[in-house]
C-alpha atoms as a PDB file:
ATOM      1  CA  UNK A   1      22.311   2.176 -18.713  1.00  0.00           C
ATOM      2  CA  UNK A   2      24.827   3.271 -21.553  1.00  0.00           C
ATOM      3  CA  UNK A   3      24.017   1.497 -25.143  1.00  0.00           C
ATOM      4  CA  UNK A   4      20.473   0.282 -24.447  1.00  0.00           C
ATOM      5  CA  UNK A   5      17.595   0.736 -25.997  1.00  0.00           C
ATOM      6  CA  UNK A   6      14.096  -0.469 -24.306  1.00  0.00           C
ATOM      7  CA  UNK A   7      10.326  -0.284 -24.551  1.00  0.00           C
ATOM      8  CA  UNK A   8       8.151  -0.206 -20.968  1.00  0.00           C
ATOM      9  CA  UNK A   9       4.509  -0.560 -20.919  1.00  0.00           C
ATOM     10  CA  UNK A  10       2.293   0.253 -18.264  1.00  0.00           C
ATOM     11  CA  UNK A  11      -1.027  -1.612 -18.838  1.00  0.00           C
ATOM     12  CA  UNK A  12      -2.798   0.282 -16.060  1.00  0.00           C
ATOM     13  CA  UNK A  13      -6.315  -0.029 -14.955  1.00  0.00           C
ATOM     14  CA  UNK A  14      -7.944   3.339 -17.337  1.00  0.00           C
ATOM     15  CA  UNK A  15      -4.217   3.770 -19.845  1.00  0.00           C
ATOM     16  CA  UNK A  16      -1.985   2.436 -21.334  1.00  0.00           C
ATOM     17  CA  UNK A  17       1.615   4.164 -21.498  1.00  0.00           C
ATOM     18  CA  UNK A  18       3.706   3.121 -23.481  1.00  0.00           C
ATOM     19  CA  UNK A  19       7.975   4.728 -23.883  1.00  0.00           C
ATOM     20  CA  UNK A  20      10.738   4.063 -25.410  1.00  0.00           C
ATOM     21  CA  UNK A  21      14.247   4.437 -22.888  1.00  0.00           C
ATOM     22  CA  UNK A  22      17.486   5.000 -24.409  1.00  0.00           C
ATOM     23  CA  UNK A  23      20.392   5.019 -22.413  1.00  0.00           C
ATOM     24  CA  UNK A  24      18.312   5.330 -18.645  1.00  0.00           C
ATOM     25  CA  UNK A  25      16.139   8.182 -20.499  1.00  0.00           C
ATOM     26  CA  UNK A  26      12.788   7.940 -21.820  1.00  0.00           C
ATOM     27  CA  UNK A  27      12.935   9.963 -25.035  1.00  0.00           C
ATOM     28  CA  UNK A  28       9.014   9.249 -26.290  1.00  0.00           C
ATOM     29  CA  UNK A  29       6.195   8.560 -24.455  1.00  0.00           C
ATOM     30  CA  UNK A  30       2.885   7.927 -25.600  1.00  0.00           C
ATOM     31  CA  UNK A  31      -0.249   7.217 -23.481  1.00  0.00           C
ATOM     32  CA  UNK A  32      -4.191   6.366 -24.547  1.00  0.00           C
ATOM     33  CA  UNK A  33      -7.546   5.597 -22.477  1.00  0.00           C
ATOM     34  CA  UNK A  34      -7.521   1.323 -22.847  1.00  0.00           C
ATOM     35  CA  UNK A  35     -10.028   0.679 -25.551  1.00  0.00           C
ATOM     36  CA  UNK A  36     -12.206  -1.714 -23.279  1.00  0.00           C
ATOM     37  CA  UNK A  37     -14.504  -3.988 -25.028  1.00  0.00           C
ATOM     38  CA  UNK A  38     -15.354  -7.466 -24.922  1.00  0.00           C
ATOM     39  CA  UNK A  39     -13.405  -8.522 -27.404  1.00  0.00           C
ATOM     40  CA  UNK A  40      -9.806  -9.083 -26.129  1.00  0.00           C
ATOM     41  CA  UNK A  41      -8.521  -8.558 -29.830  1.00  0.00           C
ATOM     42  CA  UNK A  42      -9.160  -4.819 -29.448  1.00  0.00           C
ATOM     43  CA  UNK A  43      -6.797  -4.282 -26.678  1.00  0.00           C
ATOM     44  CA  UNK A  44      -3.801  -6.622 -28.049  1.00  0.00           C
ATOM     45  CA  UNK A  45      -4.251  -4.481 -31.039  1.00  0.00           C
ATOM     46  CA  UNK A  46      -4.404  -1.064 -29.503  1.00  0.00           C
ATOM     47  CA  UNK A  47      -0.908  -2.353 -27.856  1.00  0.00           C
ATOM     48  CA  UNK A  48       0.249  -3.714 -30.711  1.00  0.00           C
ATOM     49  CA  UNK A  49      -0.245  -0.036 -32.558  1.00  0.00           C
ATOM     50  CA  UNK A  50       1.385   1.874 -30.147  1.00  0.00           C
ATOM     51  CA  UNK A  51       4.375  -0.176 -29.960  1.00  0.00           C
ATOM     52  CA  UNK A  52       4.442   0.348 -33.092  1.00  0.00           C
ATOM     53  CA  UNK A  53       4.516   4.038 -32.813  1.00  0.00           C
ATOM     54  CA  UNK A  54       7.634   3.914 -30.679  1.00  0.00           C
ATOM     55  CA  UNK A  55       9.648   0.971 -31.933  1.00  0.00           C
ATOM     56  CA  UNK A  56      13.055   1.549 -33.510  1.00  0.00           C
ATOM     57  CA  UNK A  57      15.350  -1.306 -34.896  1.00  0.00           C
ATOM     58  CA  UNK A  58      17.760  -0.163 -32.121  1.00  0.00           C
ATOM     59  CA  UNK A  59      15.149  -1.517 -29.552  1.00  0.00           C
ATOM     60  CA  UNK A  60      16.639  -4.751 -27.629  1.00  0.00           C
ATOM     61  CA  UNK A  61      13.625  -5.923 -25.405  1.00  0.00           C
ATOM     62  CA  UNK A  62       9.986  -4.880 -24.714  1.00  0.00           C
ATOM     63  CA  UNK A  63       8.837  -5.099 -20.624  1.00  0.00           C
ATOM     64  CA  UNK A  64       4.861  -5.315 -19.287  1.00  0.00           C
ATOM     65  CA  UNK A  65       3.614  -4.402 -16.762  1.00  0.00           C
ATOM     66  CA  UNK A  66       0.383  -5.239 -15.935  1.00  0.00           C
ATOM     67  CA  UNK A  67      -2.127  -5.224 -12.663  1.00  0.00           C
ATOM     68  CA  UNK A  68      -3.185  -8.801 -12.736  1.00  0.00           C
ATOM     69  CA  UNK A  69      -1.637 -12.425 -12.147  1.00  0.00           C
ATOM     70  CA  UNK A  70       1.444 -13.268 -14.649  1.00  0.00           C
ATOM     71  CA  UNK A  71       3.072 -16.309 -15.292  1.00  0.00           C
ATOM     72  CA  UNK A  72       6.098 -14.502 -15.695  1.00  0.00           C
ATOM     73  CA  UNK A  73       7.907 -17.384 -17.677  1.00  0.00           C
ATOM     74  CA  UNK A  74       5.487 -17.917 -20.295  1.00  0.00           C
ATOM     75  CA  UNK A  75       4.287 -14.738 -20.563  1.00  0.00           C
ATOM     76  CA  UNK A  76       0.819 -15.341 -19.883  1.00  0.00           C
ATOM     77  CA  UNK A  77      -1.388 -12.359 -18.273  1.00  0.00           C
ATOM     78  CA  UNK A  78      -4.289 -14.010 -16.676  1.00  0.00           C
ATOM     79  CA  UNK A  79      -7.639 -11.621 -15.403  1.00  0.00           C
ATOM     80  CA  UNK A  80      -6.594  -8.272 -15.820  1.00  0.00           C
ATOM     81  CA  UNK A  81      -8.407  -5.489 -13.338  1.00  0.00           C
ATOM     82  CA  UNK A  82     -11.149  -3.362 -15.162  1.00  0.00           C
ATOM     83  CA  UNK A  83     -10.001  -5.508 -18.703  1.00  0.00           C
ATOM     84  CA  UNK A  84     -12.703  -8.679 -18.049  1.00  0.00           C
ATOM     85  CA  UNK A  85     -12.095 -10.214 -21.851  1.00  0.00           C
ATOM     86  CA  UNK A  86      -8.028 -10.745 -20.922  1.00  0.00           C
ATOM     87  CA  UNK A  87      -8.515 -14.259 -18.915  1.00  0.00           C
ATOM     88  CA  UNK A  88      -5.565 -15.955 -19.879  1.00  0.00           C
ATOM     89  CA  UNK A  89      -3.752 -14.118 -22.853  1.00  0.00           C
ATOM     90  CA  UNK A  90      -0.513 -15.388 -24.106  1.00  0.00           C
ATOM     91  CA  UNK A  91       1.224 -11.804 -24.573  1.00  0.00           C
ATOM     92  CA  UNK A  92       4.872 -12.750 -24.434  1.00  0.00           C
ATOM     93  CA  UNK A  93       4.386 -14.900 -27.121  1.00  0.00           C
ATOM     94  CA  UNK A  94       1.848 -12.608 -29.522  1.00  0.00           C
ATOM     95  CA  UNK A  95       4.193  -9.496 -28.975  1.00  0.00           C
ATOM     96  CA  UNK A  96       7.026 -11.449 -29.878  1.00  0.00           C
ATOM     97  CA  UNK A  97       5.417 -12.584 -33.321  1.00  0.00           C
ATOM     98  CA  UNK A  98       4.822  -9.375 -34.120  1.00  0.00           C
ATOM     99  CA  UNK A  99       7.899  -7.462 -33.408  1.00  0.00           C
ATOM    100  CA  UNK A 100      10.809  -9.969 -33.324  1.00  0.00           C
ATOM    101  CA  UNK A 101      12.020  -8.737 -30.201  1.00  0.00           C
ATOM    102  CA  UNK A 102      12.278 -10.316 -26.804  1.00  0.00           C
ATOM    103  CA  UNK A 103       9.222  -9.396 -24.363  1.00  0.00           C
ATOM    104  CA  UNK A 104       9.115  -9.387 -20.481  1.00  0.00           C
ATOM    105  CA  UNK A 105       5.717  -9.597 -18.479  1.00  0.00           C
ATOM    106  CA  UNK A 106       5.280  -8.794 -14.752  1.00  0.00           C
ATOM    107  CA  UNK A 107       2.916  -7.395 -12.192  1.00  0.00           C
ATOM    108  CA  UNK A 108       2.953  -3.553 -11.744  1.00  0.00           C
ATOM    109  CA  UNK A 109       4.254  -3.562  -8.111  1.00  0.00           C
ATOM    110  CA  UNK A 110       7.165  -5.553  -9.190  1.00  0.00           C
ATOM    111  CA  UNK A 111       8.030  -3.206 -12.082  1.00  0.00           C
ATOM    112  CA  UNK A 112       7.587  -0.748  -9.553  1.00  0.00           C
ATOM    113  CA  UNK A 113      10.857  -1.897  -7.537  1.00  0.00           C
ATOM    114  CA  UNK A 114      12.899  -2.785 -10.514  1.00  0.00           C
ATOM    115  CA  UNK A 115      12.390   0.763 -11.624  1.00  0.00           C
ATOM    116  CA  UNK A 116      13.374   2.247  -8.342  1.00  0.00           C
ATOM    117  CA  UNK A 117      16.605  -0.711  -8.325  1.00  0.00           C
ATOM    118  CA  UNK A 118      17.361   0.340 -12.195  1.00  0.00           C
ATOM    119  CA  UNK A 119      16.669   4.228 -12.338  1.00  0.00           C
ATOM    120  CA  UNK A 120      15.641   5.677  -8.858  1.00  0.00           C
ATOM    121  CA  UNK A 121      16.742   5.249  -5.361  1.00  0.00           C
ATOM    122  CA  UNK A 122      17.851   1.830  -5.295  1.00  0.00           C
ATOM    123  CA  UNK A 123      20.744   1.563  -7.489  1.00  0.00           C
ATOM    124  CA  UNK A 124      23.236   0.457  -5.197  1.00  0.00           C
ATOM    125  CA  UNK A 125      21.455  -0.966  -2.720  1.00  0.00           C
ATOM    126  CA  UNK A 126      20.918  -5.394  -2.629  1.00  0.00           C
ATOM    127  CA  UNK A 127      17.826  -5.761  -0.794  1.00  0.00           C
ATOM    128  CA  UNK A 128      15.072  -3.525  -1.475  1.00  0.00           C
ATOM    129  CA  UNK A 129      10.891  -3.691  -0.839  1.00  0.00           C
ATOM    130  CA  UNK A 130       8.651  -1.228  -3.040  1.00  0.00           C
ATOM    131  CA  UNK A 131       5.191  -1.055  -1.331  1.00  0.00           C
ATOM    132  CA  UNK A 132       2.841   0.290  -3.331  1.00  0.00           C
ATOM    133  CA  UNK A 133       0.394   2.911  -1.521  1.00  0.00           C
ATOM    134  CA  UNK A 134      -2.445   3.221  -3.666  1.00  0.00           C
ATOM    135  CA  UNK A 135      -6.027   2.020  -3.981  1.00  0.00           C
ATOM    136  CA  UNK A 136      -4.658  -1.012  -2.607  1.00  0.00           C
ATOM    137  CA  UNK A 137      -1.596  -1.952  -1.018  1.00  0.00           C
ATOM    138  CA  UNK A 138       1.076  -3.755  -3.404  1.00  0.00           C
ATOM    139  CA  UNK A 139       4.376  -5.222  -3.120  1.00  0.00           C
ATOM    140  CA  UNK A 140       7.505  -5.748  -4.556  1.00  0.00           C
ATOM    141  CA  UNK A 141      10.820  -7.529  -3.787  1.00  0.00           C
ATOM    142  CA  UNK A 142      14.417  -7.275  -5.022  1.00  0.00           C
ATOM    143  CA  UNK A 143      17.118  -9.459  -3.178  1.00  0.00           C
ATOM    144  CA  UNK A 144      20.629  -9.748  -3.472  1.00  0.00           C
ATOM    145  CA  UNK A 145      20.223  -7.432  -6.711  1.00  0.00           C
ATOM    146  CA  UNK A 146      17.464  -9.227  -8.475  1.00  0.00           C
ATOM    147  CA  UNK A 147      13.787  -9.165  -8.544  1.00  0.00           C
ATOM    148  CA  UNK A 148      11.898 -12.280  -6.839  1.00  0.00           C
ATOM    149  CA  UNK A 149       8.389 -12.944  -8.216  1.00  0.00           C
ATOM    150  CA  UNK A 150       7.746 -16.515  -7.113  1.00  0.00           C
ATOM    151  CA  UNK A 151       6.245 -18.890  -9.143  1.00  0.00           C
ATOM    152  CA  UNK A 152       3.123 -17.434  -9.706  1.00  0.00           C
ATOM    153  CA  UNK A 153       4.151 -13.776  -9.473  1.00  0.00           C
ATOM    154  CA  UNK A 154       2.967 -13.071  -6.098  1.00  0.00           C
ATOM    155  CA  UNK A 155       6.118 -12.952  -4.108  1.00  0.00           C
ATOM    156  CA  UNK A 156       6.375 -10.305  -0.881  1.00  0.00           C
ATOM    157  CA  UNK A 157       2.440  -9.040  -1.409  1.00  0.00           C
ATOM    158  CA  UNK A 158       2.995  -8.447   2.572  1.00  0.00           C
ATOM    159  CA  UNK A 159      -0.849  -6.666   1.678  1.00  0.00           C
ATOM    160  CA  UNK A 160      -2.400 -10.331   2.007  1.00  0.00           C
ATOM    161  CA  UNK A 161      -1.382 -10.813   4.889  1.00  0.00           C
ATOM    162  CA  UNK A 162      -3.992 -11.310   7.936  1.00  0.00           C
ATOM    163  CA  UNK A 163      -4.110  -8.230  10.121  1.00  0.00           C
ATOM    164  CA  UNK A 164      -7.056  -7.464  12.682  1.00  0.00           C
ATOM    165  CA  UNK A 165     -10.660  -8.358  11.329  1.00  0.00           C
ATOM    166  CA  UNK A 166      -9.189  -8.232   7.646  1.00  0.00           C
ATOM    167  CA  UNK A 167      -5.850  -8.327   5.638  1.00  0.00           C
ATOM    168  CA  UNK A 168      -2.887  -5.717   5.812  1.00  0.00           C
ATOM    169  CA  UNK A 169      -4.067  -4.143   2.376  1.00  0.00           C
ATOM    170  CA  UNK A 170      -7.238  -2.787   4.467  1.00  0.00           C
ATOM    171  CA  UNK A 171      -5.786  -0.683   6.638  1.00  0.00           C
ATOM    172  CA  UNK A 172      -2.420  -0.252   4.597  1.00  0.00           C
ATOM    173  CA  UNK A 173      -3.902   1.965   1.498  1.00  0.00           C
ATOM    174  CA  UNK A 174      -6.637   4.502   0.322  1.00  0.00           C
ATOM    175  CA  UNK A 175      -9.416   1.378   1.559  1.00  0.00           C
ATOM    176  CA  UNK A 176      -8.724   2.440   5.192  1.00  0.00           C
ATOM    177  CA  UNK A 177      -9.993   5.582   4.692  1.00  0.00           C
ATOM    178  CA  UNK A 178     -12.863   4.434   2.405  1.00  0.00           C
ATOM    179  CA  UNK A 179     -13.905   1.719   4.735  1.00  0.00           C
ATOM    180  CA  UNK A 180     -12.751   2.774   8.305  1.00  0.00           C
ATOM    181  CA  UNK A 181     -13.773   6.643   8.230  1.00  0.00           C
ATOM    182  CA  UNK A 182     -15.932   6.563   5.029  1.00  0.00           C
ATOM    183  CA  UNK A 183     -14.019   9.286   3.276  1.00  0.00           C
ATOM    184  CA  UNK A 184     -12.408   9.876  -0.010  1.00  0.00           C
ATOM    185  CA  UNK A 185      -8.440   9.300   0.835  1.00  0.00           C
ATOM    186  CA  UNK A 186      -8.281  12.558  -1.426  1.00  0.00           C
ATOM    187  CA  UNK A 187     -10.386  14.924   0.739  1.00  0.00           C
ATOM    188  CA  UNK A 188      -8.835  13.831   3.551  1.00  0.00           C
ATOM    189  CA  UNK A 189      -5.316  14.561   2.505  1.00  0.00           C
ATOM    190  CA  UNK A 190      -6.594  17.903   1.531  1.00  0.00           C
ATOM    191  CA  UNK A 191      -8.389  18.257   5.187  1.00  0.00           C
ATOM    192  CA  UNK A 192      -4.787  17.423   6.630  1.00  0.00           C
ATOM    193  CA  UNK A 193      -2.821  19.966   4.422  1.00  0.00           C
ATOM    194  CA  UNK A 194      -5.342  22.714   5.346  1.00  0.00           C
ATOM    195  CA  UNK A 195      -4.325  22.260   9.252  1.00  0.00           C
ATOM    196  CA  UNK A 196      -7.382  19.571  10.013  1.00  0.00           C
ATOM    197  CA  UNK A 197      -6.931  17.723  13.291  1.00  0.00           C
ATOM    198  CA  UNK A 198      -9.550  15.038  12.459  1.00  0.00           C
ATOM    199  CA  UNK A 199      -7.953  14.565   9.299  1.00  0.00           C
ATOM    200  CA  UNK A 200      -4.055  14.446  10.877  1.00  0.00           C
ATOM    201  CA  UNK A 201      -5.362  11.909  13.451  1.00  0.00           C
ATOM    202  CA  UNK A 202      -6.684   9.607  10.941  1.00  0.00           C
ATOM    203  CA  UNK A 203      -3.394   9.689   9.122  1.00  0.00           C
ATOM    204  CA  UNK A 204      -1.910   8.981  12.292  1.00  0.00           C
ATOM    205  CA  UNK A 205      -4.136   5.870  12.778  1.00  0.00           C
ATOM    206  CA  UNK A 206      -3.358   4.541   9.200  1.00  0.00           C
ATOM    207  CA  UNK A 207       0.358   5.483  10.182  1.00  0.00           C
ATOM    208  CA  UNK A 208       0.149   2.888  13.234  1.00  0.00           C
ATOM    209  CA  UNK A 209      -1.233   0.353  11.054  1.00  0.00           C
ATOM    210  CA  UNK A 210       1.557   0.784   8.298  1.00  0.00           C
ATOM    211  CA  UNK A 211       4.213   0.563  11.021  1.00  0.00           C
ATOM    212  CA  UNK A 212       2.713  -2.743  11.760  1.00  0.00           C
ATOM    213  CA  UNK A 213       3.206  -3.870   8.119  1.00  0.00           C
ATOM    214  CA  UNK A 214       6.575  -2.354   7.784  1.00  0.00           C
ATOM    215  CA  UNK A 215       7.455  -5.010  10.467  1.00  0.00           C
ATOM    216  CA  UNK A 216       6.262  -7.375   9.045  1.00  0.00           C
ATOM    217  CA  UNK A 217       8.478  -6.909   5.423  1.00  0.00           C
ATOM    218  CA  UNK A 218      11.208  -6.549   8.108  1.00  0.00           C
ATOM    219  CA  UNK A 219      10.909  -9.563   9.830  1.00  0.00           C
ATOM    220  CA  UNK A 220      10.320 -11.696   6.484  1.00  0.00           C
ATOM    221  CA  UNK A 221      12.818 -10.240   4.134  1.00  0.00           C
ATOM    222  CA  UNK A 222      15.364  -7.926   6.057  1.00  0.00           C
ATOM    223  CA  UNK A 223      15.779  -5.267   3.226  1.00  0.00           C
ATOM    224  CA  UNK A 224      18.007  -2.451   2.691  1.00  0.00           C
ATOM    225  CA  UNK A 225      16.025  -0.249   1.810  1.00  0.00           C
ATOM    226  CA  UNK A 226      12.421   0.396   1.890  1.00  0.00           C
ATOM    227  CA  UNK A 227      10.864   2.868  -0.852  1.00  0.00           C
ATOM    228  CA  UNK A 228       6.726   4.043  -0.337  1.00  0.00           C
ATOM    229  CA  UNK A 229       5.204   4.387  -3.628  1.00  0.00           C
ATOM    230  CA  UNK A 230       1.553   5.034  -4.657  1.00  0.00           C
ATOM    231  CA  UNK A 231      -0.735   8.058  -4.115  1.00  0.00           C
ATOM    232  CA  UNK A 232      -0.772   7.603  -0.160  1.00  0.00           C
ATOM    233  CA  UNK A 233       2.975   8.578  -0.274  1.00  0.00           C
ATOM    234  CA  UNK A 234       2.428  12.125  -0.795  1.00  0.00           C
ATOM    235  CA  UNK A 235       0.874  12.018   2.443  1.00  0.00           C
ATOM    236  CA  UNK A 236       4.149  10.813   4.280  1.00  0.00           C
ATOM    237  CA  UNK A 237       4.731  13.870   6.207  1.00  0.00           C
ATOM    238  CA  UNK A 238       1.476  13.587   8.254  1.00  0.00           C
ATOM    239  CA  UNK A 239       1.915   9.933   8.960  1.00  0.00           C
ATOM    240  CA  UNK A 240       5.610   9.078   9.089  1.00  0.00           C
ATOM    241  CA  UNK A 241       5.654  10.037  13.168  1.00  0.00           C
ATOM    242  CA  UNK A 242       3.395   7.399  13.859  1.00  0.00           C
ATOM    243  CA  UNK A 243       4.494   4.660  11.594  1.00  0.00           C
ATOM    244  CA  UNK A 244       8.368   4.894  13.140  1.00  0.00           C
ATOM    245  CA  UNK A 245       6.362   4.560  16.611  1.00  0.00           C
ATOM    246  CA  UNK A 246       4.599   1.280  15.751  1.00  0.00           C
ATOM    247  CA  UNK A 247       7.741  -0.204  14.345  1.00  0.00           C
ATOM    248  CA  UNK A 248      10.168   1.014  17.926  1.00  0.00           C
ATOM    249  CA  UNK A 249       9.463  -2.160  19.549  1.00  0.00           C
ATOM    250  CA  UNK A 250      10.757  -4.141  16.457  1.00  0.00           C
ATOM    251  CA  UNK A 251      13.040  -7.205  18.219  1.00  0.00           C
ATOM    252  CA  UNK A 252      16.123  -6.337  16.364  1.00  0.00           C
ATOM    253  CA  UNK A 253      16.633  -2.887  17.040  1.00  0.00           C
ATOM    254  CA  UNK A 254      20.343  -3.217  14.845  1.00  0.00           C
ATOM    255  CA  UNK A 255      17.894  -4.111  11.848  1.00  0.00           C
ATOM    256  CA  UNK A 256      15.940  -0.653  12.469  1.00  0.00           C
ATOM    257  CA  UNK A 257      18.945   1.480  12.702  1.00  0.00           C
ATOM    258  CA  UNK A 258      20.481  -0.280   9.188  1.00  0.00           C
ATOM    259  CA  UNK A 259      17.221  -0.014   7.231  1.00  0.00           C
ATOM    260  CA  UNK A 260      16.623   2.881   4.882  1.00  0.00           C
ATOM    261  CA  UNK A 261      13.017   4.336   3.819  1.00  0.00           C
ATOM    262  CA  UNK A 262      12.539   6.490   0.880  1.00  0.00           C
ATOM    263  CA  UNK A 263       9.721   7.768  -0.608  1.00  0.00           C
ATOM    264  CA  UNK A 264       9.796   7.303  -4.265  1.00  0.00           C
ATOM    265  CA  UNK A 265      10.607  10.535  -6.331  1.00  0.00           C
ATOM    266  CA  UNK A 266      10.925   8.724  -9.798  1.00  0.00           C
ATOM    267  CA  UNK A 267       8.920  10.379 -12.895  1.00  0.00           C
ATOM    268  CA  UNK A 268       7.497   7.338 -15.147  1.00  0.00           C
ATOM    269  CA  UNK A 269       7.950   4.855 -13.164  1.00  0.00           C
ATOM    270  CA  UNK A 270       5.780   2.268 -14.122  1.00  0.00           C
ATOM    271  CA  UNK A 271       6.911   2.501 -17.516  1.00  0.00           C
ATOM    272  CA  UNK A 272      10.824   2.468 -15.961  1.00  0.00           C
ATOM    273  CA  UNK A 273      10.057  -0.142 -14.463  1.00  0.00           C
ATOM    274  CA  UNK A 274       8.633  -2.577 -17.034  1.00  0.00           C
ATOM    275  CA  UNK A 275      11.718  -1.625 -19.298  1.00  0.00           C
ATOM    276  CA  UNK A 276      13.739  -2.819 -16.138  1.00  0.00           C
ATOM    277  CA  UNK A 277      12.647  -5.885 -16.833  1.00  0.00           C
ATOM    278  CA  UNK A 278      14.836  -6.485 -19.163  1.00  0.00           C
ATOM    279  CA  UNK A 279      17.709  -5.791 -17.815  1.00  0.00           C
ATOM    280  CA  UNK A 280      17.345  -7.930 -14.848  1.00  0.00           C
ATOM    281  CA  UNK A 281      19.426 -11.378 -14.701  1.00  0.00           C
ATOM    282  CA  UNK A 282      16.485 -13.234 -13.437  1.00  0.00           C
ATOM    283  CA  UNK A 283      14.130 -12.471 -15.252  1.00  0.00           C
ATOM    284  CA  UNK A 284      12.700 -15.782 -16.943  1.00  0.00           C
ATOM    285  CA  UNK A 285      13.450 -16.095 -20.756  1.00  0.00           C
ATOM    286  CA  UNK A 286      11.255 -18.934 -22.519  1.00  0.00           C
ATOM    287  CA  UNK A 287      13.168 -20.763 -24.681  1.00  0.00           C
ATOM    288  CA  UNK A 288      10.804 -23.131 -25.974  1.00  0.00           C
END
């Protein structure tokens, strides 16, 4: 990460954070409540201030990420969560106007494997899947050193997949507790960590049903390395038992004993992340 100089921006569902990295290190970091209003003006300005803030002429690219649909060529952010005036905005393309400098737009849970591939516990690995354990259940997918985002920026979102009565993402993140034991996923991680059985034996359950997913990113990509994101991860001690149980009757037991889960440790990552995007080779550049 020696002589570089990058800008990440997480364009999160309540903030926006946005850093400047020099050198793998994130030296300034500024964050602000979105400015939400009907007008999708106000927000493209807000961003376009606290770049601003942050920018240096040393700066060589910007990277987005954002929790919506991308057409990670043009740069195009389409229907942002919580931000209902940002349709179909033509970011890349504004940001570059403005600051002269070349931007890179992607979903959050595929920032959030570049910036475990480019700064946390996937440096040296080839193959890796971030799953994102959060309100919902995202995914992200690096092979053969590179991020893969398909064409429409929905590559390896495992969460989609049909499972039981519903989709993985149900029973994979903070909605299984919601919807399955009507609970706050928050009070019940506090329930487990004061010695609650009920509240260990859900975690158990949602373990199971992660196991089941974990098999599934197994069978379909055949990664290195695995790393748990998300809020759900700090929870990984009550259900990791039963999550390596679901996935012991995986067919390829050599697969199993190769594959490495972590549980992400990185500070910033988002914001990493979205920097990371410009670094990686395969990331789309518009040349038109």
């Amino acid at each position: 990460m020696k002589n570089t100089c990058l800008i990440g921006i997480d364009l999160g569902a309540t903030n926006v954070r946005v850093a400047r990295i020099e050198d793998g290190e994130i030296v300034v970091l500024s964050s602000e409540a979105i400015a939400h209003s009907n007008k999708p003006d106000n927000l493209i300005d807000q961003v376009k201030r606290m770049i601003a803030s942050v920018i240096t002429e040393k700066v060589q690219g910007i990277g987005i990420g954002v929790p919506s649909v991308v057409d990670p060529e043009k740069g195009i952010v389409y229907n942002v969560q919580n931000i209902p005036s940002w349709e179909a905005i033509p970011l890349k393309e504004i940001l570059e106007r403005e600051f002269k400098v070349l931007v890179f737009i992607n979903n959050d849970a595929n920032c959030f494997v570049l910036g475990e591939k480019y700064f946390g516990q996937g440096i040296y690995e080839k193959s890796i899947v971030g799953l994102i354990l959060g309100t919902g259940f995202g995914a992200g997918l690096v092979m053969n050193g590179s991020l893969v985002s398909g064409e429409n920026c929905g590559a390896g979102e495992v969460g989609m997949l049909p499972y039981k009565d519903s989709i993985f993402e149900e029973y994979c993140s903070g909605q299984f507790f919601e919807i399955h034991k009507k609970l706050n996923g928050q009070q019940v991680f506090e329930a487990a960590k004061q010695g609650s059985e009920n509240a260990v034996a859900m975690y158990q359950e949602f373990g199971t049903h992660l196991g089941n997913a974990m098999k599934a990113v197994i069978y379909a990509y055949d990664p290195g390395m695995i790393i748990l994101g998300g809020s759900v991860k700090d929870a990984y001690r009550f259900f990791k038992k039963a999550m390596h149980t679901a996935m012991a009757d995986f067919a390829y037991p050599k697969s199993l004993e190769n594959l490495k889960i972590r549980i992400s440790e990185l500070d910033q990552v988002a914001v990493l992340g979205a920097a990371a995007l410009s670094l990686d080779k395969d990331t789309p550049v518009n040349q038109e």
